[in-house]
N, C-alpha and C. Protein backbone atom coordinates (compact mmCIF):
# COMPACT_ATOMS: atom_id res chain seq x y z
N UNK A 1 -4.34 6.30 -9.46
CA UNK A 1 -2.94 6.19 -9.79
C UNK A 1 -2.47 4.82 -9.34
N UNK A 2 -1.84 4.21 -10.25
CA UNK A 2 -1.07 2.84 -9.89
C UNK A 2 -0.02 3.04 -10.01
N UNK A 3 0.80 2.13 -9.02
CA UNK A 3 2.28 1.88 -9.54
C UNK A 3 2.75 0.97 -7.88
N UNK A 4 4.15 0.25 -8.56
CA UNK A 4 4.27 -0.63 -7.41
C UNK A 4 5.61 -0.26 -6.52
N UNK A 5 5.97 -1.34 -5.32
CA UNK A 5 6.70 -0.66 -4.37
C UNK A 5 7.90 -0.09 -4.98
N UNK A 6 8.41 -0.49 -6.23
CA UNK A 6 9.96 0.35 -6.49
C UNK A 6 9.82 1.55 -6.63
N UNK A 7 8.72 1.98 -6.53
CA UNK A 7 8.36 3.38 -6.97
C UNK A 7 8.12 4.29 -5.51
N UNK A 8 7.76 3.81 -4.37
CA UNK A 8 7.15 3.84 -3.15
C UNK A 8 8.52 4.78 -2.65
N UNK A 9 7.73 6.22 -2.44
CA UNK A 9 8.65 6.90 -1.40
C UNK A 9 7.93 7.33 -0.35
N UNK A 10 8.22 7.68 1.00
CA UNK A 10 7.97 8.52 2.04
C UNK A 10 6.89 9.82 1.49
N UNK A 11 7.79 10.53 0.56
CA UNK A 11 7.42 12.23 -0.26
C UNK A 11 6.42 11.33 -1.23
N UNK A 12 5.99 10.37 -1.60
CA UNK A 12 5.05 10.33 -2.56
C UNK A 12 3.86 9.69 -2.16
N UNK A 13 4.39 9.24 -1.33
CA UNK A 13 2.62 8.59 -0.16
C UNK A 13 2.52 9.81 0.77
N UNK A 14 3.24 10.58 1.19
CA UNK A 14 2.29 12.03 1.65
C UNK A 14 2.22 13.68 0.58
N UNK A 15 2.50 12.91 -0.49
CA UNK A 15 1.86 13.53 -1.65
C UNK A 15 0.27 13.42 -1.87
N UNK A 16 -0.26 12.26 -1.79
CA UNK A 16 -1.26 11.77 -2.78
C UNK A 16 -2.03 11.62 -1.27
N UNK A 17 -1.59 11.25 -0.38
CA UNK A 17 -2.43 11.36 0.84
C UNK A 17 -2.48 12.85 0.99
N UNK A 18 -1.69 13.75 0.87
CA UNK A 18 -2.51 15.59 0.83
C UNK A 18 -3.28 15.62 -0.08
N UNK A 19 -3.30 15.02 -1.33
CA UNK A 19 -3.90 15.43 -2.12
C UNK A 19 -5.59 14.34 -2.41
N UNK A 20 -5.48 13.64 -1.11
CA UNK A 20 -6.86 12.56 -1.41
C UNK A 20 -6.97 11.74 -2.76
N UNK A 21 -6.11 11.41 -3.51
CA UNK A 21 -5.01 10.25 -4.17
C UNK A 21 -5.70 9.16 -3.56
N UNK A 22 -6.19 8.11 -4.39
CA UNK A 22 -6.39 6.73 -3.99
C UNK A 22 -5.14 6.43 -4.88
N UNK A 23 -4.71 4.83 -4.11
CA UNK A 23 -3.74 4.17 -5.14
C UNK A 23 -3.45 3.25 -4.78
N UNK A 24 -3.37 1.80 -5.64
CA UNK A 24 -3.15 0.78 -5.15
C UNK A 24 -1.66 0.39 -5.07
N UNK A 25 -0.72 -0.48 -4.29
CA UNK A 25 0.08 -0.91 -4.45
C UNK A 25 0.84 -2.14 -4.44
N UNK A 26 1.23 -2.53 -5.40
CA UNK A 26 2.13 -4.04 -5.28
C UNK A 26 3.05 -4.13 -4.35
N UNK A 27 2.70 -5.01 -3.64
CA UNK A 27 3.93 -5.44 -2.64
C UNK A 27 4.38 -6.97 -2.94
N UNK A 28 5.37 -7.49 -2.46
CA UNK A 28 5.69 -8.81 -2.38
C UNK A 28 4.85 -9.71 -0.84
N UNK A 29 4.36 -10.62 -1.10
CA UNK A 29 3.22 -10.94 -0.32
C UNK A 29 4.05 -12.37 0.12
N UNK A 30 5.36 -12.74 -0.07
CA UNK A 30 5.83 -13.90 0.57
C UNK A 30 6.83 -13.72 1.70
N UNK A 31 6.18 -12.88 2.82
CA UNK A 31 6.81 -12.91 4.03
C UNK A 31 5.75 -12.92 4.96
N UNK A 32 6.36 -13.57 6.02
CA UNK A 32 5.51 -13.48 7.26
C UNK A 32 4.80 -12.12 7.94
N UNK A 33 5.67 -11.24 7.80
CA UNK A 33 4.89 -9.93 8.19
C UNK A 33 3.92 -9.36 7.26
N UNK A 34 3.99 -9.56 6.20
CA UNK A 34 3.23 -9.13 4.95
C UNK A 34 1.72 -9.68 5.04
N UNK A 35 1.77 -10.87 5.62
CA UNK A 35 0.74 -11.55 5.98
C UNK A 35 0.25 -11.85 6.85
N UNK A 36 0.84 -11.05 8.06
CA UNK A 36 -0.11 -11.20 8.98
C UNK A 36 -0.92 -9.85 9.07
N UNK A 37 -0.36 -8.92 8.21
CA UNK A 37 -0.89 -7.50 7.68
C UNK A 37 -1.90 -7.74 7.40
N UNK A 38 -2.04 -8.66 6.18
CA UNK A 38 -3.08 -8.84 5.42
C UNK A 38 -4.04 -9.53 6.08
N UNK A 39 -3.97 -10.61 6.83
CA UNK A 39 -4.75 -11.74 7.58
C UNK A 39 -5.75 -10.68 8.31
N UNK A 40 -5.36 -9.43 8.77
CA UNK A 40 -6.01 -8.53 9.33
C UNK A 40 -7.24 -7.75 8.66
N UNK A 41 -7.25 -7.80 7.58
CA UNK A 41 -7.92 -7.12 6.59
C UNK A 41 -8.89 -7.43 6.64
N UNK A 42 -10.55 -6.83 6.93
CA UNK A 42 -12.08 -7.51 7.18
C UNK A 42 -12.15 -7.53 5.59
N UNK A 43 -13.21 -7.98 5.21
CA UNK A 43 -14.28 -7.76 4.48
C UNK A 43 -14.66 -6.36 4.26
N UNK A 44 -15.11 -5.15 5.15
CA UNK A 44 -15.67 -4.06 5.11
C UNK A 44 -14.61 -3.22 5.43
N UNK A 45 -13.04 -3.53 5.06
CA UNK A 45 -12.60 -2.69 4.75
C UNK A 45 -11.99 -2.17 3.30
């Protein structure tokens, strides 16, 4: 399932997380916190 953050609720990410739901999501990636999120991210994950 895709779809991006305007869509993003609380009730719909512990929807699809009960239900073992993969899903990717768009975020806006031009803030500082956004990226230090990401900066975190290995390889093997």
């Amino acid at each position: 399932m895709g779809f991006d953050s305007g869509l993003c609720s609380k009730e719909i990410l512990a929807t699809l997380e009960r239900l073992d739901v993969s899903y990717p999501m768009a975020v806006r990636a031009n803030t500082k916190a956004v990226w230090a999120v990401i900066s975190t991210i290995t390889e093997e994950d």
